[in-house]
Protein backbone atom coordinates (compact mmCIF):
# COMPACT_ATOMS: atom_id res chain seq x y z
CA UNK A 1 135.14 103.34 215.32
CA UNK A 2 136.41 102.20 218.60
CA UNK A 3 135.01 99.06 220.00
CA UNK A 4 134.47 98.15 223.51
CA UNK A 5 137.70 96.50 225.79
CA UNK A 6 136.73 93.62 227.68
CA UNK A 7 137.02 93.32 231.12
CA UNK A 8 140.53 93.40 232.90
CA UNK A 9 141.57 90.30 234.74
CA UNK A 10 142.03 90.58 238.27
CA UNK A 11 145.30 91.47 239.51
CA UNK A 12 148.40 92.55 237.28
CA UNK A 13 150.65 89.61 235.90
CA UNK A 14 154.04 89.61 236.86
CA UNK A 15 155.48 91.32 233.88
CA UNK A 16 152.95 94.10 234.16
CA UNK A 17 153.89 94.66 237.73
CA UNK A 18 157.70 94.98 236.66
CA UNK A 19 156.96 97.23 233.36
CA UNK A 20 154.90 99.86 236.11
CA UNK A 21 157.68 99.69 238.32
CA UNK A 22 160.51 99.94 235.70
CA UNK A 23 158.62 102.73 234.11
CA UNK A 24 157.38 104.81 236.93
CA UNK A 25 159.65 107.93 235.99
CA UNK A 26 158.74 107.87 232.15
CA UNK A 27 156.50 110.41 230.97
CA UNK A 28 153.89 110.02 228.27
CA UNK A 29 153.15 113.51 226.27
CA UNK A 30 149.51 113.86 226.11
CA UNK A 31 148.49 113.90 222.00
CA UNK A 32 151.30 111.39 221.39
CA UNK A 33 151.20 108.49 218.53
CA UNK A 34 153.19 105.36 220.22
CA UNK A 35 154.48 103.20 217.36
CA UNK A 36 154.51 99.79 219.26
CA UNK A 37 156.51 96.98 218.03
CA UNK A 38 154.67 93.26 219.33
CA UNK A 39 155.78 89.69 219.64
CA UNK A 40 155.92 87.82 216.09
CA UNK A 41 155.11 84.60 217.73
CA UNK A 42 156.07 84.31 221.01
CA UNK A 43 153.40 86.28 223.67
CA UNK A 44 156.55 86.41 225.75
CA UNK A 45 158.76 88.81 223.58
CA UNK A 46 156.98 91.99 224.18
CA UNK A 47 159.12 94.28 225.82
CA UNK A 48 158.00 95.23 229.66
CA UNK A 49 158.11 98.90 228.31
CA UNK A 50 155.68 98.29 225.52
CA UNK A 51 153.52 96.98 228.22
CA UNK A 52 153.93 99.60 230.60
CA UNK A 53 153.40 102.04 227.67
CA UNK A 54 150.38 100.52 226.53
CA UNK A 55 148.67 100.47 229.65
CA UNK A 56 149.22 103.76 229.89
CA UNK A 57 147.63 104.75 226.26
CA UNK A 58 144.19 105.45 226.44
CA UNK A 59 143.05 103.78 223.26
CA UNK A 60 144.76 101.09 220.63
CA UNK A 61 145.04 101.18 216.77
CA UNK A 62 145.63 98.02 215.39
CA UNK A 63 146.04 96.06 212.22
CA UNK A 64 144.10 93.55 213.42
CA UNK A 65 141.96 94.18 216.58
CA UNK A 66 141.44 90.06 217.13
CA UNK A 67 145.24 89.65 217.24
CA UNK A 68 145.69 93.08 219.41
CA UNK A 69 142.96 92.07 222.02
CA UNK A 70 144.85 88.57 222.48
CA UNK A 71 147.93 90.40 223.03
CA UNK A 72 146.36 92.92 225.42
CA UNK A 73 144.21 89.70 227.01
CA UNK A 74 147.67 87.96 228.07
CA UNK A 75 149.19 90.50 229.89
CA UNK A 76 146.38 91.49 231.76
CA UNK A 77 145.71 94.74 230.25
CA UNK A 78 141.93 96.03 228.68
CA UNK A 79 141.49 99.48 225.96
CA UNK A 80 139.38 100.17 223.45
CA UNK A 81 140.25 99.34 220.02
CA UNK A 82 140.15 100.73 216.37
CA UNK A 83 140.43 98.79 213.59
CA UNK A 84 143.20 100.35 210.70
CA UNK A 85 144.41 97.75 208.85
CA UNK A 86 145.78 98.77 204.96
CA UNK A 87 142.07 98.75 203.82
CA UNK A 88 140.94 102.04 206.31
CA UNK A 89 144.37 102.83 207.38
CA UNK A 90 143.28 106.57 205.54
CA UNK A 91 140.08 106.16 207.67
CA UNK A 92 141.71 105.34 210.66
CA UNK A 93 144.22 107.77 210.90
CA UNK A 94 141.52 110.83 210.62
CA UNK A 95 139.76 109.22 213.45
CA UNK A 96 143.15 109.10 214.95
CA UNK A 97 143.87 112.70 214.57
CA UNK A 98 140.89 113.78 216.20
CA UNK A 99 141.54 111.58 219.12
CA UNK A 100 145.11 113.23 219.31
CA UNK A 101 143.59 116.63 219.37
CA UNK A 102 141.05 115.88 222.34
CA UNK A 103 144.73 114.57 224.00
CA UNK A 104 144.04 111.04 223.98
CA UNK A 105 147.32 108.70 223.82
CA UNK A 106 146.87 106.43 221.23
CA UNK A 107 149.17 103.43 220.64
CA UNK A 108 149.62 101.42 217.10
CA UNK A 109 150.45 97.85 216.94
CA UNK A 110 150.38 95.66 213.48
CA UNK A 111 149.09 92.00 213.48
CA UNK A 112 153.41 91.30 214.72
CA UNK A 113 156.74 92.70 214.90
CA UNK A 114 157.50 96.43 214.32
CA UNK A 115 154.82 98.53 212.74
CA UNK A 116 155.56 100.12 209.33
CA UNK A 117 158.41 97.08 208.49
CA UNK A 118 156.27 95.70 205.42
CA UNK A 119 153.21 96.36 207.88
CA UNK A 120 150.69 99.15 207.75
CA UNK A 121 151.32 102.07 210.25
CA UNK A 122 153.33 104.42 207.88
CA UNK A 123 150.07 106.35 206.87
CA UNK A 124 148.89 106.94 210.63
CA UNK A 125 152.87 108.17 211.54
CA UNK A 126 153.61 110.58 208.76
CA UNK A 127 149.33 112.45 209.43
CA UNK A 128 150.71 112.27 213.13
CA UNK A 129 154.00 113.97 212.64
CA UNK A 130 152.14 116.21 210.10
CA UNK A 131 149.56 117.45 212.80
CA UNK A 132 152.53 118.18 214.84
CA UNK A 133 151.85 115.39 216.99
CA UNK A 134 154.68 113.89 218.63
CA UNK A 135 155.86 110.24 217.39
CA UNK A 136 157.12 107.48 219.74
CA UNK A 137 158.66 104.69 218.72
CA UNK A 138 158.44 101.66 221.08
CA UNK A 139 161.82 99.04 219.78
CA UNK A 140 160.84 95.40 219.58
CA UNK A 141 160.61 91.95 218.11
CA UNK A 142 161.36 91.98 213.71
CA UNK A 143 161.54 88.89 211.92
CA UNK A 144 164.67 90.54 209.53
CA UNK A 145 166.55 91.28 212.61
CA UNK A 146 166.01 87.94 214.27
CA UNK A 147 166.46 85.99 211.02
CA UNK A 148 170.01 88.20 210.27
CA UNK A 149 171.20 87.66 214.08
CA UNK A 150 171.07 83.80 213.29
CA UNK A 151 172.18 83.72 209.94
CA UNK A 152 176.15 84.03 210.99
CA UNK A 153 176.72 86.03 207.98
CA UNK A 154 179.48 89.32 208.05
CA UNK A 155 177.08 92.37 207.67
CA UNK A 156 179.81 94.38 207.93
CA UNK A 157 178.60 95.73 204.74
CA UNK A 158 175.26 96.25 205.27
CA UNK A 159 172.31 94.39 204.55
CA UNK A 160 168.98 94.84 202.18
CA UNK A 161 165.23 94.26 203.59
CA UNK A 162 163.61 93.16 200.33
CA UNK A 163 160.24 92.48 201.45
CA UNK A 164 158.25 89.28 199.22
CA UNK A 165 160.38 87.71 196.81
CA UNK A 166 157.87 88.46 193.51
CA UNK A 167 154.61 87.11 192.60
CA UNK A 168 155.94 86.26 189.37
CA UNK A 169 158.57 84.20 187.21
CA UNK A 170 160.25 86.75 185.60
CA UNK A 171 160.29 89.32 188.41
CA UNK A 172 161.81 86.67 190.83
CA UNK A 173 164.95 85.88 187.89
CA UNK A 174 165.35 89.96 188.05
CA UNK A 175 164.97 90.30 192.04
CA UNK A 176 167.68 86.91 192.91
CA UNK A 177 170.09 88.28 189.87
CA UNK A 178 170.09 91.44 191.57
CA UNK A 179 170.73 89.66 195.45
CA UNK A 180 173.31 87.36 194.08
CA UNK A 181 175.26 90.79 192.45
CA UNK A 182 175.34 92.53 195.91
CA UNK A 183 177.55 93.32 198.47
CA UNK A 184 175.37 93.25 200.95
CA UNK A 185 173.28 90.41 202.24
CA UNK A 186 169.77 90.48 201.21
CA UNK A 187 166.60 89.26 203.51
CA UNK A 188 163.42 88.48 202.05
CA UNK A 189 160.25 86.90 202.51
CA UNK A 190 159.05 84.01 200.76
CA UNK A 191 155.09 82.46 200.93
CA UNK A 192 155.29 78.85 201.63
CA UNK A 193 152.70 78.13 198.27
CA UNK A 194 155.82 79.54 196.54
CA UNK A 195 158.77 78.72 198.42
CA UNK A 196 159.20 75.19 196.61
CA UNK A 197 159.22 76.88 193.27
CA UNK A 198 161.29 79.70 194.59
CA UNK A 199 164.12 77.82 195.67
CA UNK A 200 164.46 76.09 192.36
CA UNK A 201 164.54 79.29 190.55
CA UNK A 202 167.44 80.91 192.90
CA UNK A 203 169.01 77.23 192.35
CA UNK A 204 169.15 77.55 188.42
CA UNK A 205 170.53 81.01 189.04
CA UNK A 206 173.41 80.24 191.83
CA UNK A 207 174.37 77.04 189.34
CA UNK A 208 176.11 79.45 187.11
CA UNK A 209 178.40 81.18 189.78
CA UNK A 210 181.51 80.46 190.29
CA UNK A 211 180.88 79.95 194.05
CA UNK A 212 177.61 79.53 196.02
CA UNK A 213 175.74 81.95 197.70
CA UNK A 214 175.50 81.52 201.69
CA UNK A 215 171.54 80.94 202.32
CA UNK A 216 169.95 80.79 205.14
CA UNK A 217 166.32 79.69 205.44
CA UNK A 218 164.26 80.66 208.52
CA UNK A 219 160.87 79.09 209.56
CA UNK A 220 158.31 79.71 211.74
CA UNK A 221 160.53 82.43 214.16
CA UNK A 222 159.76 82.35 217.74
CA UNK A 223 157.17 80.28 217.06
CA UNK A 224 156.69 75.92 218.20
CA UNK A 225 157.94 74.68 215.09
CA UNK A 226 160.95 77.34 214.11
CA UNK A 227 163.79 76.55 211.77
CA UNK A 228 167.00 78.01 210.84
CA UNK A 229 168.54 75.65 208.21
CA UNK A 230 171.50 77.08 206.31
CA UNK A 231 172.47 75.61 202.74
CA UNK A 232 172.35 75.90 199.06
CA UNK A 233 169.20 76.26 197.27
CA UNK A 234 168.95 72.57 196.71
CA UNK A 235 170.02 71.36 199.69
CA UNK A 236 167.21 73.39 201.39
CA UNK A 237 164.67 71.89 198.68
CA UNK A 238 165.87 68.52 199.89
CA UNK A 239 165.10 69.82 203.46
CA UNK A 240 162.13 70.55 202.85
CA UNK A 241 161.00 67.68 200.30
CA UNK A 242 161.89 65.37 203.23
CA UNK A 243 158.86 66.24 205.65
CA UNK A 244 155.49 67.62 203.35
CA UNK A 245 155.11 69.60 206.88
CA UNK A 246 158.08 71.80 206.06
CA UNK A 247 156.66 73.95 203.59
CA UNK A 248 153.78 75.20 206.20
CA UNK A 249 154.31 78.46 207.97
CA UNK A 250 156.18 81.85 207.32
CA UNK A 251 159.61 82.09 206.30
CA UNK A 252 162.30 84.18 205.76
CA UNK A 253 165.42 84.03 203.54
CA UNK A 254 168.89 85.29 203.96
CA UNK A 255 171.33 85.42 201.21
CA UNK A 256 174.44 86.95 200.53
CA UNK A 257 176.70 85.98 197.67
CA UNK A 258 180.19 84.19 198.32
CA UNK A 259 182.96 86.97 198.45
CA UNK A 260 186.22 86.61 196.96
CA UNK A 261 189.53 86.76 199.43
CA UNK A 262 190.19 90.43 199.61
CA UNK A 263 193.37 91.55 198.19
CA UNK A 264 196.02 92.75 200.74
CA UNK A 265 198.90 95.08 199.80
CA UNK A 266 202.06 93.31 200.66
CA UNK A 267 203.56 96.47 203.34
CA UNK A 268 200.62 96.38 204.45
CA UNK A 269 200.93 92.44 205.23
CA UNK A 270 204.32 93.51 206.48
CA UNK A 271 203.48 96.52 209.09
CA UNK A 272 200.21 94.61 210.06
CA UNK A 273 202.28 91.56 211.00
CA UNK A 274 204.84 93.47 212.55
CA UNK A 275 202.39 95.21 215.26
CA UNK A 276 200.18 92.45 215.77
CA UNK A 277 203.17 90.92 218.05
CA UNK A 278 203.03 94.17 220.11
CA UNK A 279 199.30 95.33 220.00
CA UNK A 280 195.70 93.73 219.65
CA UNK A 281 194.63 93.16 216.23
CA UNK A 282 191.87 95.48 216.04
CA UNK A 283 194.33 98.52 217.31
CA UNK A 284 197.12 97.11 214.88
CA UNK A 285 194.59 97.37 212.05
CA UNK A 286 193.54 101.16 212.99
CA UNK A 287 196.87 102.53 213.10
CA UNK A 288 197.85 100.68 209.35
CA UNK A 289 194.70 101.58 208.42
CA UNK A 290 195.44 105.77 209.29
CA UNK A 291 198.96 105.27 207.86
CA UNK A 292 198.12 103.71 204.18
CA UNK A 293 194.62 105.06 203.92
CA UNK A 294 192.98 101.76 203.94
CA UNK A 295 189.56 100.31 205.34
CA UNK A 296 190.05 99.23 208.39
CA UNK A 297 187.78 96.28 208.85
CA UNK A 298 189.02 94.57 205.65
CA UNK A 299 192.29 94.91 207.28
CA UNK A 300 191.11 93.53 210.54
CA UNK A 301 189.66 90.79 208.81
CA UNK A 302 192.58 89.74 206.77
CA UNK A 303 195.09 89.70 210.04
CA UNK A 304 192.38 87.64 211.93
CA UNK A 305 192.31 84.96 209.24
CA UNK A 306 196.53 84.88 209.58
CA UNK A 307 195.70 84.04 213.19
CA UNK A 308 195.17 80.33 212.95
CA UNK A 309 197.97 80.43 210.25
CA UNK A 310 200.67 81.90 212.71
CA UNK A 311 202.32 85.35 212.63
CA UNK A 312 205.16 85.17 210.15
CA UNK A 313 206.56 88.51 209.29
CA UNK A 314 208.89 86.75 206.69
């Protein structure tokens, strides 16, 4: 059930004065679910609409109603609060439902980062949506999209969110053969009890390729003692072998096998040359790419790596 909000501080903070002001002219259905995404370290990276937003709600589920009140506590702001973490998440969201039906607004927030991203919150959306209650989703702070926007990889071709690497030995072997055979780049988390071990594994693995994979290790995001240390497996394990304090905190991995040089059709070399002296690349790789039927970003990609070489038709 609910439990009681402690009292409000006196007078709104600054970025609760901006998020009413900002948000004066949005509306808030009655009977809504807001699906809240919250700082994963940093108090500061809430959006000033999720604060508007949840001032506005009239009571908060959370994940963890410690972490939520701290949140709430920071920014000035005071609501009841009802505990649906995975354990009474079925719980929750019937008390939820009733709440919905009397009209309350009721916001969701995990224990950080965007509900229902290997968090709880999928259960209380989908009996929501099913009550024909309407579902708002509030963007926000995600350690996979903050670890990816560092990395410096090409996700041109997409990406996969893994989740945890496995518990276990065999299922990690299946999980990194599986990352190291993609296209795509692959983010995962890793437990720091494991991370050590891990690393070795993926090590063993990327020691039989003919190239290594690009890996990108991120610590601690947002938080005092973040890290984002690119490197091969063992190069990381030396990183983190060189301070025991290393292997404390929450991290995230990145990975994305090496690509081989994408083969280029020689008239398309030619006509790709030949209009890059009159128009910019990226138009001189659309119009070869509508003439020869050919993707247009591998195209784009090969004429911007001629760039440093000089344009030489011949």
């Amino acid at each position: 059930m609910p439990i009681s909000p402690s009292p409000a501080d006196h007078g709104a903070p600054a970025a609760l004065a901006a998020a009413r002001q900002l948000c004066a002219g949005q509306s808030l259905p009655p009977g809504c679910l807001l699906v809240v995404a919250t700082p994963i370290g940093n108090l500061a990276d809430i959006s000033l609409r999720a604060l508007a937003m949840l001032e506005r709600c009239d009571l908060v589920a959370a994940e963890d109603t410690r972490m939520a009140q701290r949140l709430l506590q920071a920014h000035g702001l005071a609501k009841p609060l009802l505990r649906a973490d995975r354990h009474r998440e079925q719980t929750a969201a019937a008390e939820m439902l009733a709440l919905l039906a009397a009209g309350q607004r009721v916001a969701y927030v995990s224990d950080a980062g965007t509900p229902g991203i290997n968090d709880p919150g999928a259960v209380l959306v989908r009996a929501a949506r099913a009550a024909g209650h309407a579902v708002i989703a509030l963007p926000g702070a995600s350690s996979v999209t903050t670890a990816l926007s560092a990395s410096g990889l090409d996700l041109d071709a997409g990406y996969t969110f893994a989740g945890y690497v496995p518990a276990t030995r065999q299922q990690r072997a299946a999980f990194y053969r599986e990352a190291l055979a993609s296209p795509r780049a692959w983010v995962c988390f890793e437990a720091p009890h494991r991370i050590v071990q891990s690393l070795e594994e993926l090590a063993q693995l990327a020691a039989a390729l003919p190239k290594p994979p690009d890996l990108i290790l991120a610590k601690e995001l947002t938080k005092q003692f973040e890290a984002i240390v690119p490197g091969s497996p063992a190069e990381l394990l030396g990183w983190l072998a060189a301070d025991a304090r290393r292997v404390q905190g929450e991290f995230v991995l990145v990975l994305q096998a090496a690509r081989d040089a994408e083969p280029m059709d020689a008239q398309a070399q030619r006509w790709l040359l030949r209009l890059a002296r009159e128009l910019p690349a990226s138009r001189a790789a659309a119009v070869v790419a509508e003439m020869l039927g050919a993707d247009r970003k591998t195209l784009y990609r090969w004429l911007q790596a001629q760039a440093g070489q000089g344009l030489d038709e011949n």
